[in-house]
PDB file of N, CA and C in Angstrom:
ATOM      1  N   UNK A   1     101.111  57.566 244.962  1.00  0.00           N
ATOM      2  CA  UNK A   1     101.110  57.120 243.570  1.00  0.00           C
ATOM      3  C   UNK A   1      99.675  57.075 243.069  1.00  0.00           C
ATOM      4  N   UNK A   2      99.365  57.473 241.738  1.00  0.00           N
ATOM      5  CA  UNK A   2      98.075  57.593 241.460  1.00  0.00           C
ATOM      6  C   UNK A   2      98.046  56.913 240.115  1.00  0.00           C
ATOM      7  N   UNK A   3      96.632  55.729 240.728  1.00  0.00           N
ATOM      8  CA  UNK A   3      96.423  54.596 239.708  1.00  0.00           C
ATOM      9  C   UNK A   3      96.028  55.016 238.363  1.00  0.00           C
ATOM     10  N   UNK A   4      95.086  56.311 238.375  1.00  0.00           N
ATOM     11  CA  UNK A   4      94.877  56.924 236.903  1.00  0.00           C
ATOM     12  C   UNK A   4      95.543  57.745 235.943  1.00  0.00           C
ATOM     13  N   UNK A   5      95.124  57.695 234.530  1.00  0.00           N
ATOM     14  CA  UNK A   5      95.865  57.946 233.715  1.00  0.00           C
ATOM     15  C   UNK A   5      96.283  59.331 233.838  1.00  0.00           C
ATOM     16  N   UNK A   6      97.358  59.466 233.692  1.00  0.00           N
ATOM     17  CA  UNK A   6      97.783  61.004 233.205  1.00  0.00           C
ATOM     18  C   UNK A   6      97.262  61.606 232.180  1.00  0.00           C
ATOM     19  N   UNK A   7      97.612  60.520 230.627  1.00  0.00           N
ATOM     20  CA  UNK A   7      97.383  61.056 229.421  1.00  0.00           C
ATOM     21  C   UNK A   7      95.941  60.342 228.924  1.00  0.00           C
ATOM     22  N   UNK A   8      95.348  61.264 228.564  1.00  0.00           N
ATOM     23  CA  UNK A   8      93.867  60.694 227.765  1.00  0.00           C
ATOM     24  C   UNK A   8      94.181  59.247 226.911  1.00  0.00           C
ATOM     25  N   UNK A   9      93.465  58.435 226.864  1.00  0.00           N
ATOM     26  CA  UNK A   9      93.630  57.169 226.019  1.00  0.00           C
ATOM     27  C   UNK A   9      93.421  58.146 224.080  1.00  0.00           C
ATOM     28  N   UNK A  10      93.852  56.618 223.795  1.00  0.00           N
ATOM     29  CA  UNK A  10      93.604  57.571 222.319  1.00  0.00           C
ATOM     30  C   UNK A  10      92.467  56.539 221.993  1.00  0.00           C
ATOM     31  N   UNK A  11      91.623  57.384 221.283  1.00  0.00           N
ATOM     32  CA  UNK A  11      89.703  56.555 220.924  1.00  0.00           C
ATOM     33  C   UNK A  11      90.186  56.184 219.546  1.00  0.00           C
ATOM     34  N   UNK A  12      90.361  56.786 218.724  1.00  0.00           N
ATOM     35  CA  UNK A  12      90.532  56.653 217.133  1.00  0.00           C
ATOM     36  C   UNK A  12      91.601  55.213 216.725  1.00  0.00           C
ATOM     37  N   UNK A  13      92.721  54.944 217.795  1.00  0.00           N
ATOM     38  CA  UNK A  13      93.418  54.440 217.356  1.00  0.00           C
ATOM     39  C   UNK A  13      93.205  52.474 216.871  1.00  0.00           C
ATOM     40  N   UNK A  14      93.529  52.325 215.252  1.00  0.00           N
ATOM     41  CA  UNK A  14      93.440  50.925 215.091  1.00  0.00           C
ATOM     42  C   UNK A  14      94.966  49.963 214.582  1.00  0.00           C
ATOM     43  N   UNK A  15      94.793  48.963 215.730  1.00  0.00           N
ATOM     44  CA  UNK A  15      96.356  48.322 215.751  1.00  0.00           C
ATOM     45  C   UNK A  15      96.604  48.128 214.058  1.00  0.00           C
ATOM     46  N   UNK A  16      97.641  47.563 213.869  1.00  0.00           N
ATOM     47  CA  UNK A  16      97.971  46.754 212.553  1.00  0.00           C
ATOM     48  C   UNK A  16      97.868  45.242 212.780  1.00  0.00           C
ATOM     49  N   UNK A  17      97.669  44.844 213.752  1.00  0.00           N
ATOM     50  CA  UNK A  17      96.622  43.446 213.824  1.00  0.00           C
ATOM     51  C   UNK A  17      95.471  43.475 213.578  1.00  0.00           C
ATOM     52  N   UNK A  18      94.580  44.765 213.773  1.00  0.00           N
ATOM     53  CA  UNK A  18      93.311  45.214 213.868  1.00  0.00           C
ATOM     54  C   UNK A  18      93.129  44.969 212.125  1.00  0.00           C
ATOM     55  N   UNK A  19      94.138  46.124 211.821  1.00  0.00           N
ATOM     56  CA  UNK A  19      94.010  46.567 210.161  1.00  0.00           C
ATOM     57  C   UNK A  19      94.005  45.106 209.508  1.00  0.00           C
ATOM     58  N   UNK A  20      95.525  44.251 209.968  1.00  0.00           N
ATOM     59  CA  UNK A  20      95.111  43.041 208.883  1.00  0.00           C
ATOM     60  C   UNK A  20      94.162  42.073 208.845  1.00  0.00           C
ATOM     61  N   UNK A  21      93.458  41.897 210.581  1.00  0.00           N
ATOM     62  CA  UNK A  21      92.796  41.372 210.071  1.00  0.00           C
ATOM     63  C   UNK A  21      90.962  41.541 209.654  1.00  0.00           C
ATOM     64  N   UNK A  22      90.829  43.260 209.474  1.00  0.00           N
ATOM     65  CA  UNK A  22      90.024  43.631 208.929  1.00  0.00           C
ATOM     66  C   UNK A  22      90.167  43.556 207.164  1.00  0.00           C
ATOM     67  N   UNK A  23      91.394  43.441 206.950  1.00  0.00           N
ATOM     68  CA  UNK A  23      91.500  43.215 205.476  1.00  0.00           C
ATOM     69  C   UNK A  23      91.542  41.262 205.054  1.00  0.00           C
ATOM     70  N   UNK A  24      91.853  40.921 205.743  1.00  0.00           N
ATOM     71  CA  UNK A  24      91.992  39.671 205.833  1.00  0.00           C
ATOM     72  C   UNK A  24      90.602  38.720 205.706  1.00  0.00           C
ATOM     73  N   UNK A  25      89.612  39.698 206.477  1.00  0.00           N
ATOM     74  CA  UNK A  25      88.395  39.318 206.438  1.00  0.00           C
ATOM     75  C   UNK A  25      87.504  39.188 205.047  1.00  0.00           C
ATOM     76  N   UNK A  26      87.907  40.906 204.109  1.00  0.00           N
ATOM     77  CA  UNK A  26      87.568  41.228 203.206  1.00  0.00           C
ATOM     78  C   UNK A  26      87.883  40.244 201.924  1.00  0.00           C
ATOM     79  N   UNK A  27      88.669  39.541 201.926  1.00  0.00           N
ATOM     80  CA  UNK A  27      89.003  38.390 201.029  1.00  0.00           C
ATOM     81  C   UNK A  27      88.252  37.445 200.425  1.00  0.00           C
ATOM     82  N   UNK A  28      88.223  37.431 199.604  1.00  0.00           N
ATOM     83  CA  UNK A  28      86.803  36.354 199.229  1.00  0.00           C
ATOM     84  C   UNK A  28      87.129  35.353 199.713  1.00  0.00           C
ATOM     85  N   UNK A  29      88.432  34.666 199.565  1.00  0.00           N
ATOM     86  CA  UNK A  29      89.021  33.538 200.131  1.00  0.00           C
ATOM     87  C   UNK A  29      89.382  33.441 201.729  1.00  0.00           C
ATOM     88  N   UNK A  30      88.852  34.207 202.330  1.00  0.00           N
ATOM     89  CA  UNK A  30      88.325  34.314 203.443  1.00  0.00           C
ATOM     90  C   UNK A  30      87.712  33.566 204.347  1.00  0.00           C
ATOM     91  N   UNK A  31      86.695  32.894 203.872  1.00  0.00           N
ATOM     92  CA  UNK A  31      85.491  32.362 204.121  1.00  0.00           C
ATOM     93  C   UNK A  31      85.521  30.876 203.726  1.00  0.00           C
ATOM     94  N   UNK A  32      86.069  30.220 204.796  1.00  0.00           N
ATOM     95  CA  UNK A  32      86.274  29.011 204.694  1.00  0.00           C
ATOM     96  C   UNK A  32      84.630  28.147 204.521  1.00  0.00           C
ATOM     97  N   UNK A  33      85.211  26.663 204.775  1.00  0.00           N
ATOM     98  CA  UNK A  33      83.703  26.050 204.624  1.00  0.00           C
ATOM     99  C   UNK A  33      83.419  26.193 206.321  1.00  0.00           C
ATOM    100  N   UNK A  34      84.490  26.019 207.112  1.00  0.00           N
ATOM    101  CA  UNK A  34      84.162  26.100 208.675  1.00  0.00           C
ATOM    102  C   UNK A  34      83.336  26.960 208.720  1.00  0.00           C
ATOM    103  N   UNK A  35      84.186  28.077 208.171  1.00  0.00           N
ATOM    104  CA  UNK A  35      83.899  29.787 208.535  1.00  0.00           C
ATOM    105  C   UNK A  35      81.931  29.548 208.502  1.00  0.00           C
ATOM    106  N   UNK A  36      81.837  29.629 207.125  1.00  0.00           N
ATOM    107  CA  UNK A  36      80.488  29.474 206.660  1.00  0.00           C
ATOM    108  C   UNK A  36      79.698  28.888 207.696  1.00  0.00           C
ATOM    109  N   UNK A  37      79.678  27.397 207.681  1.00  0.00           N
ATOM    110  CA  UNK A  37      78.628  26.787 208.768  1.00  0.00           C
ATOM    111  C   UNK A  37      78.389  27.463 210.132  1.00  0.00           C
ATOM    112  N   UNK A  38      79.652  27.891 211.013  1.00  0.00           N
ATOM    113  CA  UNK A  38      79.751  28.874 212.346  1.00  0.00           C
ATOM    114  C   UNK A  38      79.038  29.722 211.829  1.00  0.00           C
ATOM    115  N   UNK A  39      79.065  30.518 210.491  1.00  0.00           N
ATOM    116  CA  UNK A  39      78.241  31.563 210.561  1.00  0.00           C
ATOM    117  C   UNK A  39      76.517  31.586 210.713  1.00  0.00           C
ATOM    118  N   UNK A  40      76.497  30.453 209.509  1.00  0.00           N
ATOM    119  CA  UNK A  40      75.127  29.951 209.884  1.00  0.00           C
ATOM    120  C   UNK A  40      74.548  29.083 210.858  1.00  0.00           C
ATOM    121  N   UNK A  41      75.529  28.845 211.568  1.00  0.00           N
ATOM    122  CA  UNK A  41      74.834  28.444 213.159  1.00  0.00           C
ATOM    123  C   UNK A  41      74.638  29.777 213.773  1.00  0.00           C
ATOM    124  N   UNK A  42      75.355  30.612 214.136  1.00  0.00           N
ATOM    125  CA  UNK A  42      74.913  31.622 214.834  1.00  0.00           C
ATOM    126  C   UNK A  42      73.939  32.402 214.147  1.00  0.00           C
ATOM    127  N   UNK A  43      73.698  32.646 213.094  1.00  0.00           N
ATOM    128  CA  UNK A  43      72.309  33.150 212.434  1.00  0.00           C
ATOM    129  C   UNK A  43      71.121  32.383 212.890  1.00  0.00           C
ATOM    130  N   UNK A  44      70.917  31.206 212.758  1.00  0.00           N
ATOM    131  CA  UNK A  44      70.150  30.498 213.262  1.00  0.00           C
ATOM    132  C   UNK A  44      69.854  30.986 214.675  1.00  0.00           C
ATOM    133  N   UNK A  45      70.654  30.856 215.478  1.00  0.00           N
ATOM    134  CA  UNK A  45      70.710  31.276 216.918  1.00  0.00           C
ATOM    135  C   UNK A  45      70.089  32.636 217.409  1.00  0.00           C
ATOM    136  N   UNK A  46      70.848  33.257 216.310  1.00  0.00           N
ATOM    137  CA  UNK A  46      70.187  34.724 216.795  1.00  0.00           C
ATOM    138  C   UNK A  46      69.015  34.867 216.239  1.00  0.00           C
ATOM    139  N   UNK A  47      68.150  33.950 215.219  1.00  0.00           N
ATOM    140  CA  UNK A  47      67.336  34.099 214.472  1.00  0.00           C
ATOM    141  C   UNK A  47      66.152  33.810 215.771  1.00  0.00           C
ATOM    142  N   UNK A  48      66.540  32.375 216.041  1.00  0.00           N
ATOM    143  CA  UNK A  48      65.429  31.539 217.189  1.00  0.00           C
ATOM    144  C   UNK A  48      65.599  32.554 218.533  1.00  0.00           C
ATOM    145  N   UNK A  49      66.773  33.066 219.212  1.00  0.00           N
ATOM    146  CA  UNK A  49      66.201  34.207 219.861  1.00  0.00           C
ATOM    147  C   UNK A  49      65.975  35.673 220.259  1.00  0.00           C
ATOM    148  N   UNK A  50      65.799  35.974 218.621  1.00  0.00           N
ATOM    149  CA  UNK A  50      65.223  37.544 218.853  1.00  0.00           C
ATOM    150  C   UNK A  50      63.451  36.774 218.007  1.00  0.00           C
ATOM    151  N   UNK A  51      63.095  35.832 217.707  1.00  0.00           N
ATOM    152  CA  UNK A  51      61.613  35.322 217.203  1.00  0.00           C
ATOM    153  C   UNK A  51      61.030  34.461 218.077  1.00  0.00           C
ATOM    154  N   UNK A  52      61.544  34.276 219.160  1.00  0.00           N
ATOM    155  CA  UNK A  52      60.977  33.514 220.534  1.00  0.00           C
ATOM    156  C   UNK A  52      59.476  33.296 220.104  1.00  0.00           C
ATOM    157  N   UNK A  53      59.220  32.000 220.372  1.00  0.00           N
ATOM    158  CA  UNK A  53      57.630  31.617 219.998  1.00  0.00           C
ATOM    159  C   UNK A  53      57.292  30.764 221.295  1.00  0.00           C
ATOM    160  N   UNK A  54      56.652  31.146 221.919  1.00  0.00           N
ATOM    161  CA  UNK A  54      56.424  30.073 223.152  1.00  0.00           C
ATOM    162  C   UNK A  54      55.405  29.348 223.245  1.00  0.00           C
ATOM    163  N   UNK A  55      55.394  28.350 223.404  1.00  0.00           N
ATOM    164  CA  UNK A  55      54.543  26.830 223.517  1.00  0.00           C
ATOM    165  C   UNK A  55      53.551  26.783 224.076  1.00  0.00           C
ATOM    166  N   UNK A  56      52.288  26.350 223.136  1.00  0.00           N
ATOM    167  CA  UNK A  56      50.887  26.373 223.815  1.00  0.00           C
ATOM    168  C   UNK A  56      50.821  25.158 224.668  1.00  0.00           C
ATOM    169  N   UNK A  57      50.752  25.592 225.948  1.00  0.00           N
ATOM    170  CA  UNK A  57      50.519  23.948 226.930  1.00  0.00           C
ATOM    171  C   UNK A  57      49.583  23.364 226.549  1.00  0.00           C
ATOM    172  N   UNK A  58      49.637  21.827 226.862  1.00  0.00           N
ATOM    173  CA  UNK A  58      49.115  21.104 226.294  1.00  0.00           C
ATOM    174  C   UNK A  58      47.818  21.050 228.005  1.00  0.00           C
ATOM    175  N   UNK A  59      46.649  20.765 227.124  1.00  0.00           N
ATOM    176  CA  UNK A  59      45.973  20.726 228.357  1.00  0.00           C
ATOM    177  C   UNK A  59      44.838  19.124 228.247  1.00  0.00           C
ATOM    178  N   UNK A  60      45.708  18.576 227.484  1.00  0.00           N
ATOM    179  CA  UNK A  60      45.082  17.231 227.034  1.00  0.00           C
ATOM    180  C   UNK A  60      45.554  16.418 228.511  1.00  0.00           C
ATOM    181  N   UNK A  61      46.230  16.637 229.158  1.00  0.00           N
ATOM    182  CA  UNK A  61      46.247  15.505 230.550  1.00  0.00           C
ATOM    183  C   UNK A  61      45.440  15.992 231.364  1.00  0.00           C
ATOM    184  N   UNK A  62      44.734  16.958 231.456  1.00  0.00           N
ATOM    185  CA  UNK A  62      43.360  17.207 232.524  1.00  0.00           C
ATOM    186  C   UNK A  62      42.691  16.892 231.978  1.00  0.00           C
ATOM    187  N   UNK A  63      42.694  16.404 231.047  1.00  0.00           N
ATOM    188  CA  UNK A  63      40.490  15.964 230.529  1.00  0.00           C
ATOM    189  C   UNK A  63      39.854  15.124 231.042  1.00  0.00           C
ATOM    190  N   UNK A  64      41.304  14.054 231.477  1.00  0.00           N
ATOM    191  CA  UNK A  64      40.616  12.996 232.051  1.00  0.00           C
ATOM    192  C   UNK A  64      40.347  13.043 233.595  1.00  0.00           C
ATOM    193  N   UNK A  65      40.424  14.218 234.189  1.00  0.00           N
ATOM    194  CA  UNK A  65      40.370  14.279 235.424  1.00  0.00           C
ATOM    195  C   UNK A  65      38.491  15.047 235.598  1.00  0.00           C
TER     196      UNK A  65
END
């Protein structure tokens, strides 16, 4: 018995779950207040790390040594 496919997958193909809820999205009414804030948390997120700023050590506790 052979675990691989016979027939090529199909690449192009999009469900009708896919379709509605690519149209579903498109809705102005769409965009809840949840929706919104999740979005702008993850903007934020991706904002802080693709702009990574890294921290000048502090070198104020050796002075006194």
């Amino acid at each position: 018995m052979s675990f691989w496919r016979r027939q090529p997958m199909l690449r192009g193909y999009v469900s009708e779950v896919d379709r509605f809820l690519h149209a579903f999205d498109q809705r102005p009414e769409a965009t809840s207040v949840s929706r919104q804030a999740e979005e702008l948390k993850y903007e934020r997120i991706s904002h802080l790390r693709d702009n990574a700023q890294a921290k000048q050590p502090s070198i104020r506790n050796w002075e006194e040594f």
